[in-house]
C-alpha atoms as a PDB file:
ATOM      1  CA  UNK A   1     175.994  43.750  61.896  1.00  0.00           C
ATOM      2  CA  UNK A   2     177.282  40.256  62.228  1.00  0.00           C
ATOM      3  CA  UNK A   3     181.176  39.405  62.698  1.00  0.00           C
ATOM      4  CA  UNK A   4     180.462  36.690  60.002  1.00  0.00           C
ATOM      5  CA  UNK A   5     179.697  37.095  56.518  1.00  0.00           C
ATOM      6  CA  UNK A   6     179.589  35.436  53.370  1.00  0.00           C
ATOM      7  CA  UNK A   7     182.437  37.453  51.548  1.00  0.00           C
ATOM      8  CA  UNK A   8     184.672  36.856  55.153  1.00  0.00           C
ATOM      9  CA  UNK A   9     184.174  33.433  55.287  1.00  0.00           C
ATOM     10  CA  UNK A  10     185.553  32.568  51.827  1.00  0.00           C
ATOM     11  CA  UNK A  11     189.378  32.730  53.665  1.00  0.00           C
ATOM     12  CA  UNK A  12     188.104  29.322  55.882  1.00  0.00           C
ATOM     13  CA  UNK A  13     188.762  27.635  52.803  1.00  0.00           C
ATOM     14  CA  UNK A  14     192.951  28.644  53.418  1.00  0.00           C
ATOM     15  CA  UNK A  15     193.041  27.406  57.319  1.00  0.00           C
ATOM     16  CA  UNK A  16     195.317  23.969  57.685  1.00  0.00           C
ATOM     17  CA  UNK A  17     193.038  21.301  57.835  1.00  0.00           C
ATOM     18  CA  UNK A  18     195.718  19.238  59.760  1.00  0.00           C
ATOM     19  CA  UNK A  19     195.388  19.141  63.977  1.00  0.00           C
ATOM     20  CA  UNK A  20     198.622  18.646  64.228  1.00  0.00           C
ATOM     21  CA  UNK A  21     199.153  22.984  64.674  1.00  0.00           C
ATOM     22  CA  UNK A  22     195.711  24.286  65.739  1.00  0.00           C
ATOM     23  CA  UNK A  23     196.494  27.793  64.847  1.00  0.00           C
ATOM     24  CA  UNK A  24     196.353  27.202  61.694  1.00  0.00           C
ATOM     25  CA  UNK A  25     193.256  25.855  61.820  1.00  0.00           C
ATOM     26  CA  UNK A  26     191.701  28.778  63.059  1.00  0.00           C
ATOM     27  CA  UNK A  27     190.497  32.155  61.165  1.00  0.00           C
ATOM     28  CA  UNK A  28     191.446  35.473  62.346  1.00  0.00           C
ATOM     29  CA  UNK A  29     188.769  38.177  62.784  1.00  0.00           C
ATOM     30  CA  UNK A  30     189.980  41.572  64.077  1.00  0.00           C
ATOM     31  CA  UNK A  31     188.351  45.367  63.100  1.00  0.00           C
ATOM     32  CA  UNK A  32     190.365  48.187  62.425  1.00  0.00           C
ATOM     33  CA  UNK A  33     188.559  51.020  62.789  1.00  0.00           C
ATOM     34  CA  UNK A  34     185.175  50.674  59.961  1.00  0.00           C
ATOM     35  CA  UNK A  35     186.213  47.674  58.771  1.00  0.00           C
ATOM     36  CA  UNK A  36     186.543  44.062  59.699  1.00  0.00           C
ATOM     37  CA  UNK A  37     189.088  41.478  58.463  1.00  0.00           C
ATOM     38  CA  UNK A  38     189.053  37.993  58.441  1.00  0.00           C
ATOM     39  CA  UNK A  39     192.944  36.256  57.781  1.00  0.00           C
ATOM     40  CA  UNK A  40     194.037  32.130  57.510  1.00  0.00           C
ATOM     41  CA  UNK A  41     196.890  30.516  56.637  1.00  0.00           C
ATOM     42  CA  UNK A  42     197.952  26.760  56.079  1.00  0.00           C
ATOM     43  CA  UNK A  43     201.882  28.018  56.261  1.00  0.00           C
ATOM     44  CA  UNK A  44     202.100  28.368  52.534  1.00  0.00           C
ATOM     45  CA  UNK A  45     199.261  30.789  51.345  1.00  0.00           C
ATOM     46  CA  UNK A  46     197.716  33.371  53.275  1.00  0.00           C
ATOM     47  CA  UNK A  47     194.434  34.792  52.824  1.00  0.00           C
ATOM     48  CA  UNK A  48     193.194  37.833  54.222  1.00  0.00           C
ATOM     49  CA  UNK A  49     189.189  39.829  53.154  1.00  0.00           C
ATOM     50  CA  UNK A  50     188.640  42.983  53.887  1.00  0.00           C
ATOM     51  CA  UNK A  51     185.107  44.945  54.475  1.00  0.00           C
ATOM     52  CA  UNK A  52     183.638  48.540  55.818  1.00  0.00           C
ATOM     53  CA  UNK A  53     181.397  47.928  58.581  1.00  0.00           C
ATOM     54  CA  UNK A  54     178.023  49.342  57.000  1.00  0.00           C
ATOM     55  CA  UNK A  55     176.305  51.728  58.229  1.00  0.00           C
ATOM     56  CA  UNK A  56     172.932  50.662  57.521  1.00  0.00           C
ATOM     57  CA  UNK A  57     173.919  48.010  60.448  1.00  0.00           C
ATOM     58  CA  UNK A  58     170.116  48.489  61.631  1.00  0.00           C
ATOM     59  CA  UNK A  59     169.017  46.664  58.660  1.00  0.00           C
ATOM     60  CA  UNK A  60     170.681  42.895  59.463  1.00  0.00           C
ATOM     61  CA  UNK A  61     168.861  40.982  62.273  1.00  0.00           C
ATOM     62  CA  UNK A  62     170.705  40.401  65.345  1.00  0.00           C
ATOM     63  CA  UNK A  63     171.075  37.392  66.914  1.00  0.00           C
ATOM     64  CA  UNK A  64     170.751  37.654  70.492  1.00  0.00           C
ATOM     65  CA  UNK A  65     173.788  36.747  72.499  1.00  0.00           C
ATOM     66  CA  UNK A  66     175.960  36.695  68.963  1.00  0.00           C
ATOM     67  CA  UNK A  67     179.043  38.943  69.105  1.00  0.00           C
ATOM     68  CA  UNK A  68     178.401  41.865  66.410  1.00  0.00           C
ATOM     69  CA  UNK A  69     181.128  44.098  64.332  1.00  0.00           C
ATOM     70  CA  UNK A  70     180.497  47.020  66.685  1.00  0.00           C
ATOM     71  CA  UNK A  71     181.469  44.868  70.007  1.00  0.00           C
ATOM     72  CA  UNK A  72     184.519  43.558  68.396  1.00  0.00           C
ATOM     73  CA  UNK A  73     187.598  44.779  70.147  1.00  0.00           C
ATOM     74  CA  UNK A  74     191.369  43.669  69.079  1.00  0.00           C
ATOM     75  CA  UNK A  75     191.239  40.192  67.349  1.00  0.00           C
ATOM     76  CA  UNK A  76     189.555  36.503  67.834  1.00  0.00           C
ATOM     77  CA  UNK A  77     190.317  33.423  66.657  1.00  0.00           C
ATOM     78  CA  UNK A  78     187.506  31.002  65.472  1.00  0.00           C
ATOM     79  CA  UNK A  79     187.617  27.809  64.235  1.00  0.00           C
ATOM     80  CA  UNK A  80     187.715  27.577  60.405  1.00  0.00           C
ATOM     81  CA  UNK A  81     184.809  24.427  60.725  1.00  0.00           C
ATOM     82  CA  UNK A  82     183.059  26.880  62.782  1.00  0.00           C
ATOM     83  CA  UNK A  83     183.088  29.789  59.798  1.00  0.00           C
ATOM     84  CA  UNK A  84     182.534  27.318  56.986  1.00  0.00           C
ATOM     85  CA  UNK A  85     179.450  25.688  58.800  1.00  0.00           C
ATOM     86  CA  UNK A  86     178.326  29.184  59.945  1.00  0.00           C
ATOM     87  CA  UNK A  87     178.665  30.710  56.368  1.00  0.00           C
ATOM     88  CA  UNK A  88     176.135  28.051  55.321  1.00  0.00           C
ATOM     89  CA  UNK A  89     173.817  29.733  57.469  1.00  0.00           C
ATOM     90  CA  UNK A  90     174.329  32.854  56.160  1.00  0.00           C
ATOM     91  CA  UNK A  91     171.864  35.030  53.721  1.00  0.00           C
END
């Protein structure tokens, strides 16, 4: 199963749009155990989604050389343009 999904993408929309602290322009993506989170902030609101890694995992296409939900270990950061752009993508 992807990283990336619809539902985990809406939280791009709370990143800082400013440069001026880059971290904040960034969306964090880390699993915990079946399920993966995706968490921004601009300083003032926080937004953080929540969802089980499905089983049925088989069913989604892979792309090849795309980081899945199964290989993710610990947290990354990627750029909240990067999710909103990817998310258009996205079935």
């Amino acid at each position: 199963m992807p990283i990336l999904d619809k539902k985990l993408s809406l939280v791009a929309k709370f990143a800082s749009p400013a440069g001026a602290r880059p971290e904040l322009a960034n969306v964090s993506v880390s699993r915990d155990g079946d399920s993966v989170s995706a968490v921004a902030t601009d300083s003032y609101t926080c937004a953080r989604v929540t969802r089980e890694v499905m089983p049925r995992a088989a069913e989604f296409p892979v792309i090849p050389g795309a980081p899945q939900a199964s290989d993710l270990e610990g947290s990354i950061m990627i750029p909240a343009k990067v999710v909103t752009e990817t998310a258009k993508g996205l079935p």
